[in-house]
C-alpha atoms as a PDB file:
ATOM      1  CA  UNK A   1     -11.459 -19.343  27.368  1.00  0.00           C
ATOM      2  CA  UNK A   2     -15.092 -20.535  26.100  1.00  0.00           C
ATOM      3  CA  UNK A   3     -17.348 -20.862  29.083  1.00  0.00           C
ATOM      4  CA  UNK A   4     -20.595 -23.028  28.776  1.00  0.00           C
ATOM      5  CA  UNK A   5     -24.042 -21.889  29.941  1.00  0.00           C
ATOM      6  CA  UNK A   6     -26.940 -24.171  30.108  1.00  0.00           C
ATOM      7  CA  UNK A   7     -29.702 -22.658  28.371  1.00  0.00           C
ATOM      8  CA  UNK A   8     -31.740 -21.492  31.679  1.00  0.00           C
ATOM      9  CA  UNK A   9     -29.004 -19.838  32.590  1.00  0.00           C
ATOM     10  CA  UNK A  10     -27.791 -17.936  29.047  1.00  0.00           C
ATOM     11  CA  UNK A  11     -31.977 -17.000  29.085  1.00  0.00           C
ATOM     12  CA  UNK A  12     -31.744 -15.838  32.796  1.00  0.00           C
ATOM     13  CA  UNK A  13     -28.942 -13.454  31.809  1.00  0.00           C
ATOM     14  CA  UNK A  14     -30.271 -12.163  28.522  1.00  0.00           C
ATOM     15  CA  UNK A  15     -33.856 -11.284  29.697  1.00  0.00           C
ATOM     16  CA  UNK A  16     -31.177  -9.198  33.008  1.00  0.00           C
ATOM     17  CA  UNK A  17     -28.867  -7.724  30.220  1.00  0.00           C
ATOM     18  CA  UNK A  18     -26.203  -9.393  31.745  1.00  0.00           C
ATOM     19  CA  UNK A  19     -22.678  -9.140  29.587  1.00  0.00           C
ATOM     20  CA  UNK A  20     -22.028 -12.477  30.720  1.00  0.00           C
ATOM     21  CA  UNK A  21     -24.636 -13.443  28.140  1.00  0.00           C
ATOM     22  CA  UNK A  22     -23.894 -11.081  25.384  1.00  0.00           C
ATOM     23  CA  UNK A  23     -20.200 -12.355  26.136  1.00  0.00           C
ATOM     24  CA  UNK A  24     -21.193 -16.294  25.532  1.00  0.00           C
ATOM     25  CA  UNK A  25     -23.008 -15.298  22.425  1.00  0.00           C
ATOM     26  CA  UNK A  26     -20.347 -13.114  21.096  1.00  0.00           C
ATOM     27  CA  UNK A  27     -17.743 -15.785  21.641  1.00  0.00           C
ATOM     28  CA  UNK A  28     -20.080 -18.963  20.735  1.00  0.00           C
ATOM     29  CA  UNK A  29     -20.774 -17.446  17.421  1.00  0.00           C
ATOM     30  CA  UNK A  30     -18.588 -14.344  16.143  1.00  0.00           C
ATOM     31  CA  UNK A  31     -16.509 -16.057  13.923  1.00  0.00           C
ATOM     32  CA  UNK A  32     -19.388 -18.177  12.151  1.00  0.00           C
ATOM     33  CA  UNK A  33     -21.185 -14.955  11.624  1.00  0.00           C
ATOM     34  CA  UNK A  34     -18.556 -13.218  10.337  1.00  0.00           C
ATOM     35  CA  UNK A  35     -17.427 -15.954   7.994  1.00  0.00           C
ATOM     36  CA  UNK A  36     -21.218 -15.978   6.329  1.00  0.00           C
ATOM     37  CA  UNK A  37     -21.102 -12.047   6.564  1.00  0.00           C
ATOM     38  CA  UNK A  38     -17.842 -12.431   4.632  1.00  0.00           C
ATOM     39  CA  UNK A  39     -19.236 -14.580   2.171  1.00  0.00           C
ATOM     40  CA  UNK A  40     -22.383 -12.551   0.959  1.00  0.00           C
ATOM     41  CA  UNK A  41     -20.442  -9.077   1.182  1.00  0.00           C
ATOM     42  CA  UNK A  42     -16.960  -9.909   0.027  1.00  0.00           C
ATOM     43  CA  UNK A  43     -15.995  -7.315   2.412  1.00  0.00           C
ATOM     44  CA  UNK A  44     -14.225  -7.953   5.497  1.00  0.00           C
ATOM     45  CA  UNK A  45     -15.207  -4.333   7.614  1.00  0.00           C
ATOM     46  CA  UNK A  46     -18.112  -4.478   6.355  1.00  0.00           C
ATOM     47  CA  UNK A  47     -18.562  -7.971   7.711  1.00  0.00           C
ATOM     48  CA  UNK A  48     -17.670  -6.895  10.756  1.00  0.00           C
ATOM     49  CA  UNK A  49     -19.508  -4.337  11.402  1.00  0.00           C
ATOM     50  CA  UNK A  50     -22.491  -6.300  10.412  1.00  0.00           C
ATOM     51  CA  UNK A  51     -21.831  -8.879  12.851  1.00  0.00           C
ATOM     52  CA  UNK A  52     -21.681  -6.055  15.152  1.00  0.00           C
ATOM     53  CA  UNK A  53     -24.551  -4.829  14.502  1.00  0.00           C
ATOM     54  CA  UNK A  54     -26.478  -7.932  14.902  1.00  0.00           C
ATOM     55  CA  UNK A  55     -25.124  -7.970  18.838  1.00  0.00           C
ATOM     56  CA  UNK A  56     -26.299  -4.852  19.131  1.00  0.00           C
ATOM     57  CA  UNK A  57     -29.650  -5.743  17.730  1.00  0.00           C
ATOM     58  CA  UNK A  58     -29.936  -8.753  20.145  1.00  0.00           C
ATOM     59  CA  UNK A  59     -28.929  -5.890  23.002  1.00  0.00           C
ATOM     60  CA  UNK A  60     -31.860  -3.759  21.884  1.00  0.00           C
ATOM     61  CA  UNK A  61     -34.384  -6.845  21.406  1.00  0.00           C
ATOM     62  CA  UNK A  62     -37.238  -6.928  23.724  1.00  0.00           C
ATOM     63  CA  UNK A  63     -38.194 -10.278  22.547  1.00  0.00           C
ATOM     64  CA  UNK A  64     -38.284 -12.769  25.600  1.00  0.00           C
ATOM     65  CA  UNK A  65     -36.176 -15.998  24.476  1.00  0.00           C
ATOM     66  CA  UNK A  66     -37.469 -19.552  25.337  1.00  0.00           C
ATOM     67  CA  UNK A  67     -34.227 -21.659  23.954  1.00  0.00           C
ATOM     68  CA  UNK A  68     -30.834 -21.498  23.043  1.00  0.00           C
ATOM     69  CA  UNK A  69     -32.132 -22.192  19.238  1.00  0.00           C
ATOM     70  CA  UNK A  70     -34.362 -19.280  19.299  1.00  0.00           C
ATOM     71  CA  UNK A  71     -31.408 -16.783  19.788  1.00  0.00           C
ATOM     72  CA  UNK A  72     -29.128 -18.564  17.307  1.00  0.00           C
ATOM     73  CA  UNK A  73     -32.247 -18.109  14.604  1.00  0.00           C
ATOM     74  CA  UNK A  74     -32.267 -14.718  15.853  1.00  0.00           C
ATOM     75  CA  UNK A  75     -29.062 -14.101  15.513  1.00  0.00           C
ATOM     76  CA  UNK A  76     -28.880 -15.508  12.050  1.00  0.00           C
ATOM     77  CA  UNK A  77     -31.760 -13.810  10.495  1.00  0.00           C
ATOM     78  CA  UNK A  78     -30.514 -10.594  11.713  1.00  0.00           C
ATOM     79  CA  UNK A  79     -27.472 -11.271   9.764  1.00  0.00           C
ATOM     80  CA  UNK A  80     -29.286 -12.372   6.637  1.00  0.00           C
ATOM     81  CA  UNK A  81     -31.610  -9.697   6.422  1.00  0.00           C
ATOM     82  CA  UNK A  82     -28.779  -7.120   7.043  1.00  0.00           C
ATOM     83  CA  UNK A  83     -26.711  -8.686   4.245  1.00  0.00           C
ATOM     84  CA  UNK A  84     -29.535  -8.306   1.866  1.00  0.00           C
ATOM     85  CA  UNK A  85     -30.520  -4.815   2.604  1.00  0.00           C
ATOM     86  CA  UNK A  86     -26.513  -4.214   2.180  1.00  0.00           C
ATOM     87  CA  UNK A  87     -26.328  -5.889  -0.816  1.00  0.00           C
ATOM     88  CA  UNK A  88     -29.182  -3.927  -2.157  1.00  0.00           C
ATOM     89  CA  UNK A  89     -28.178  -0.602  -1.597  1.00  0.00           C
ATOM     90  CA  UNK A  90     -24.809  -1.554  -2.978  1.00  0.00           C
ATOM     91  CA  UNK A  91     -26.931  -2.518  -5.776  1.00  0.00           C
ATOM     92  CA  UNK A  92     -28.962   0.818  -6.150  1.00  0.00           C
ATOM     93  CA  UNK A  93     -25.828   2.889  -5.690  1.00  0.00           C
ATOM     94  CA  UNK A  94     -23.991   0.667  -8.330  1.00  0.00           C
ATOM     95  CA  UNK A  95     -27.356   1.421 -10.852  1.00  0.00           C
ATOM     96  CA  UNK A  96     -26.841   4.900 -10.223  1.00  0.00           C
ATOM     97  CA  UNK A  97     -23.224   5.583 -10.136  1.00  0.00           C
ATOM     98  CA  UNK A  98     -23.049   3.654 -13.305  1.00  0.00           C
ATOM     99  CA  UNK A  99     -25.667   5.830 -14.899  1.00  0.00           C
ATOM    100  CA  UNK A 100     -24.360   9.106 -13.856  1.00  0.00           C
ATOM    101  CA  UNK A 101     -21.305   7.862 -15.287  1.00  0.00           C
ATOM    102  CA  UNK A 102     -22.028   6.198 -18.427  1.00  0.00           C
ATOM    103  CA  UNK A 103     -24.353   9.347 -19.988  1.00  0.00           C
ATOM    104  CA  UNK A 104     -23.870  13.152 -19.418  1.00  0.00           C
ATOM    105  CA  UNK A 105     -27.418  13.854 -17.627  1.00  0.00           C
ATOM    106  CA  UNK A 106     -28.648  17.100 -18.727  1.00  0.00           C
ATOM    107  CA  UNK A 107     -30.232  19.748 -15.922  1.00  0.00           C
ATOM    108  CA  UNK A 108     -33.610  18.614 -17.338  1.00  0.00           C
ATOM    109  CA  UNK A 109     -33.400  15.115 -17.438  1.00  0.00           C
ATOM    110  CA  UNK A 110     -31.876  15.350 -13.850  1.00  0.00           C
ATOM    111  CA  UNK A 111     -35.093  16.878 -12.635  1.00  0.00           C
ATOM    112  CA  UNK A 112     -37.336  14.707 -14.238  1.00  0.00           C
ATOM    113  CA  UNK A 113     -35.591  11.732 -12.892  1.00  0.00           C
ATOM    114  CA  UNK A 114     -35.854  13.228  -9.228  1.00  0.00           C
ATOM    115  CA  UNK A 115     -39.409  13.677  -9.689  1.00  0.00           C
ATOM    116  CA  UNK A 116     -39.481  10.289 -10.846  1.00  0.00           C
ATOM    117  CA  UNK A 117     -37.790   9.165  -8.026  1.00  0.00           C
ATOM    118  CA  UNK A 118     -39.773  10.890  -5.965  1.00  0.00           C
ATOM    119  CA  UNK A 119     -43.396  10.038  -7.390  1.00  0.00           C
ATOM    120  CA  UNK A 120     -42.237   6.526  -6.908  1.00  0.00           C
ATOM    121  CA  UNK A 121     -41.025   6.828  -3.162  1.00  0.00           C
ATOM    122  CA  UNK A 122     -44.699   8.195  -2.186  1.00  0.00           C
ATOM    123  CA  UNK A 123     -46.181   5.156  -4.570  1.00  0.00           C
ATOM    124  CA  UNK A 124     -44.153   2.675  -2.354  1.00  0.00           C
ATOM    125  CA  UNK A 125     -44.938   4.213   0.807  1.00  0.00           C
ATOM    126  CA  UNK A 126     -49.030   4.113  -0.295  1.00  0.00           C
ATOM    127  CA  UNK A 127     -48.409   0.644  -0.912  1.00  0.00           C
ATOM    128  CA  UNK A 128     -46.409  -0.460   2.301  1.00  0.00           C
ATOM    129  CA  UNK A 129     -49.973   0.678   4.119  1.00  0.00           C
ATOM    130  CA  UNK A 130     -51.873  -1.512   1.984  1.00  0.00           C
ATOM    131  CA  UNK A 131     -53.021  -5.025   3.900  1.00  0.00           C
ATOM    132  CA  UNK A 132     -50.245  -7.743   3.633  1.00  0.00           C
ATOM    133  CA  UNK A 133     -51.656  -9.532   0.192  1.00  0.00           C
ATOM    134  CA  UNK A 134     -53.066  -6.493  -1.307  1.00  0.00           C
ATOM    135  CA  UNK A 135     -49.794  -4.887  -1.000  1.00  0.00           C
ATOM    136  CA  UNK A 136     -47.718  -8.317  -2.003  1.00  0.00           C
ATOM    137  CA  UNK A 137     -50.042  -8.049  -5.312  1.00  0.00           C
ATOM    138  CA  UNK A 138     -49.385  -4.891  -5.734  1.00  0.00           C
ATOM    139  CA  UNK A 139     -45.695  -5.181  -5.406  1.00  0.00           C
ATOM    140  CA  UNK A 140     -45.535  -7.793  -7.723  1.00  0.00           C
ATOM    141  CA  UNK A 141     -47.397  -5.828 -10.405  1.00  0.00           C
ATOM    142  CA  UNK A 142     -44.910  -3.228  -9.889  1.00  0.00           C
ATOM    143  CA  UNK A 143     -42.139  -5.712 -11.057  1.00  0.00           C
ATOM    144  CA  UNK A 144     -43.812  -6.563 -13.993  1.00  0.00           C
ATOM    145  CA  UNK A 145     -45.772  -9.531 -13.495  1.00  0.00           C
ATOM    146  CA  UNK A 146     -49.362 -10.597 -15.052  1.00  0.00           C
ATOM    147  CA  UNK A 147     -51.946 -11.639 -13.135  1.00  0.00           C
ATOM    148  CA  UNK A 148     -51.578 -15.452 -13.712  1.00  0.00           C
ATOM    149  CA  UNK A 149     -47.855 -15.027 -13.036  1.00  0.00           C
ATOM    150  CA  UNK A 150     -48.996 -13.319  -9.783  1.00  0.00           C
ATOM    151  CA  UNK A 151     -51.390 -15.788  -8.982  1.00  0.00           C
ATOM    152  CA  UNK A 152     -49.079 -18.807  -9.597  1.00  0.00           C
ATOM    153  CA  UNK A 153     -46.496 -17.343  -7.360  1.00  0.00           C
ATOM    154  CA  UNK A 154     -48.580 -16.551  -4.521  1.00  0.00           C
ATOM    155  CA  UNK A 155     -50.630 -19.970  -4.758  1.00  0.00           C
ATOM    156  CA  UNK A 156     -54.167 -18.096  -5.208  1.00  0.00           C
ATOM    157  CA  UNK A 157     -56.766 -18.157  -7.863  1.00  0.00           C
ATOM    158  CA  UNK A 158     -56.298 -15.487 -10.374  1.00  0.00           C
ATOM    159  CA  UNK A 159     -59.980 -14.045  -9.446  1.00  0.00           C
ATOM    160  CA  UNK A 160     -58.235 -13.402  -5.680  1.00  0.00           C
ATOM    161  CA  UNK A 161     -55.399 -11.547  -7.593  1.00  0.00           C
ATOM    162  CA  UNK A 162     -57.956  -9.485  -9.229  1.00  0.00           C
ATOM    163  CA  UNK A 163     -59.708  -8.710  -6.376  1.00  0.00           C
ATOM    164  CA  UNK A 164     -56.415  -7.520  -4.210  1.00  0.00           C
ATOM    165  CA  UNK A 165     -55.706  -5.453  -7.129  1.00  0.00           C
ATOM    166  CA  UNK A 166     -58.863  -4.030  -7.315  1.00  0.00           C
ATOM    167  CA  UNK A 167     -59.019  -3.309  -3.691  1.00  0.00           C
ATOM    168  CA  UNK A 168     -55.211  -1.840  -3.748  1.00  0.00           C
ATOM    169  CA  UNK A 169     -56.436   0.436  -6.443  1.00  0.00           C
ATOM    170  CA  UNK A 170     -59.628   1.531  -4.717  1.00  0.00           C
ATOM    171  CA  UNK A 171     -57.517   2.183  -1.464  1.00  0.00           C
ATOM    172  CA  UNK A 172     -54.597   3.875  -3.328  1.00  0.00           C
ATOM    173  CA  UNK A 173     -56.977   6.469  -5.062  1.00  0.00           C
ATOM    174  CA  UNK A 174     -58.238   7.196  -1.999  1.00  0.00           C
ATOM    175  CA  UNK A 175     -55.151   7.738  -0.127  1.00  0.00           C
ATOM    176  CA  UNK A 176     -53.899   9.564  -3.599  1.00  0.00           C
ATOM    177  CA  UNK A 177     -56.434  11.694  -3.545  1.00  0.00           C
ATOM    178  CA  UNK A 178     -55.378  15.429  -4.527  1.00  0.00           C
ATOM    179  CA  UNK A 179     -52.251  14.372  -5.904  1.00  0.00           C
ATOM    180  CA  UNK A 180     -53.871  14.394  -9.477  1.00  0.00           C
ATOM    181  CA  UNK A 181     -50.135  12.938 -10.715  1.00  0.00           C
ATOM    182  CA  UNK A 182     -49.729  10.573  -8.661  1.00  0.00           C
ATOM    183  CA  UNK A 183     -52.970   9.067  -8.616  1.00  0.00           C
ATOM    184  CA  UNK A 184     -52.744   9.289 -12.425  1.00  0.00           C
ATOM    185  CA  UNK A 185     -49.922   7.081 -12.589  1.00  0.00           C
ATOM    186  CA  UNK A 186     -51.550   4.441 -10.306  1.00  0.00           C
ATOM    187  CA  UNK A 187     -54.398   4.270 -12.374  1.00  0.00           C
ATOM    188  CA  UNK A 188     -52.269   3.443 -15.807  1.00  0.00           C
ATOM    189  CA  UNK A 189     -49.897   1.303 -13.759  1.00  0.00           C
ATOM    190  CA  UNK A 190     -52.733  -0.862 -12.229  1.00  0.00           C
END
């Protein structure tokens, strides 16, 4: 049995935590949910618990609804950016399964690739305190791009991709500094 809320109402109850409105939602748009979880994942429990999780992300929102629209948007995007970070980590542990498969990893290259790994963790979290274009620059160089590339993508003169670099370099060394590796690698990277 659907019931209908009018959207004062559904907002009344969400901003109270009222199941009545976690109910509506849950029953208004489960199954569409969980048909476009089941689409990007190919994976019914996985789906599920997805969709579930998005709920429970709208539970544990503090973000004060205006319309009916906002929640469905809401709801949505919490669904897209949880298939995506799925779908990347299925991607990562596909990489790696495969290579620990595919080659017998000696002891030593084992190590190296965990200090690897590990060089490049601190990189990225350097970079994720970067400002937002310094550190969308950055990322991009990181992925291989050239300047004009970077520029062309992010709609910006190639002098303003220079200068982001420059300044993500200059803040990196400083925020490097001491960790003579590290900051080695940033400066042959950049």
């Amino acid at each position: 049995m659907k019931q209908i809320l009018d959207t004062k109402t559904l907002i009344s109850l969400l901003e109270r935590k009222d199941n009545k409105a976690y109910q509506y939602l849950y029953e208004r748009y489960y199954v569409s949910l969980k048909a476009l979880a089941n689409y990007y994942l190919r994976d019914n429990v996985q789906g599920e618990d997805l969709v579930q999780d998005v709920f429970v992300a709208l539970w544990e929102s503090r973000y004060k609804f205006r319309t009916e629209n906002e929640i469905k948007y809401f709801l949505y995007r919490a669904l897209k950016n949880g298939c995506v970070s799925l779908l990347r980590k299925q991607k990562l542990k596909a990489k790696y399964l495969h290579e620990a498969l595919s080659a017998n990893v000696e002891e030593d290259n084992f190590w190296e690739k965990v200090l690897e790994e590990d060089v490049y963790a601190r990189l990225m979290s350097a970079i994720e305190t970067l400002p937002p274009q310094c550190k969308l620059v950055m990322q991009l160089t990181l992925e291989g791009l050239k300047g004009q590339e970077i520029a062309e993508r992010l709609q910006i003169s190639l002098a303003t991709v220079k200068e982001y670099k420059g300044q993500g370099k200059k803040i990196l060394q400083q925020q490097l500094k001491g960790r003579g590796a590290l900051l080695a690698i940033v400066l042959i990277i950049f």
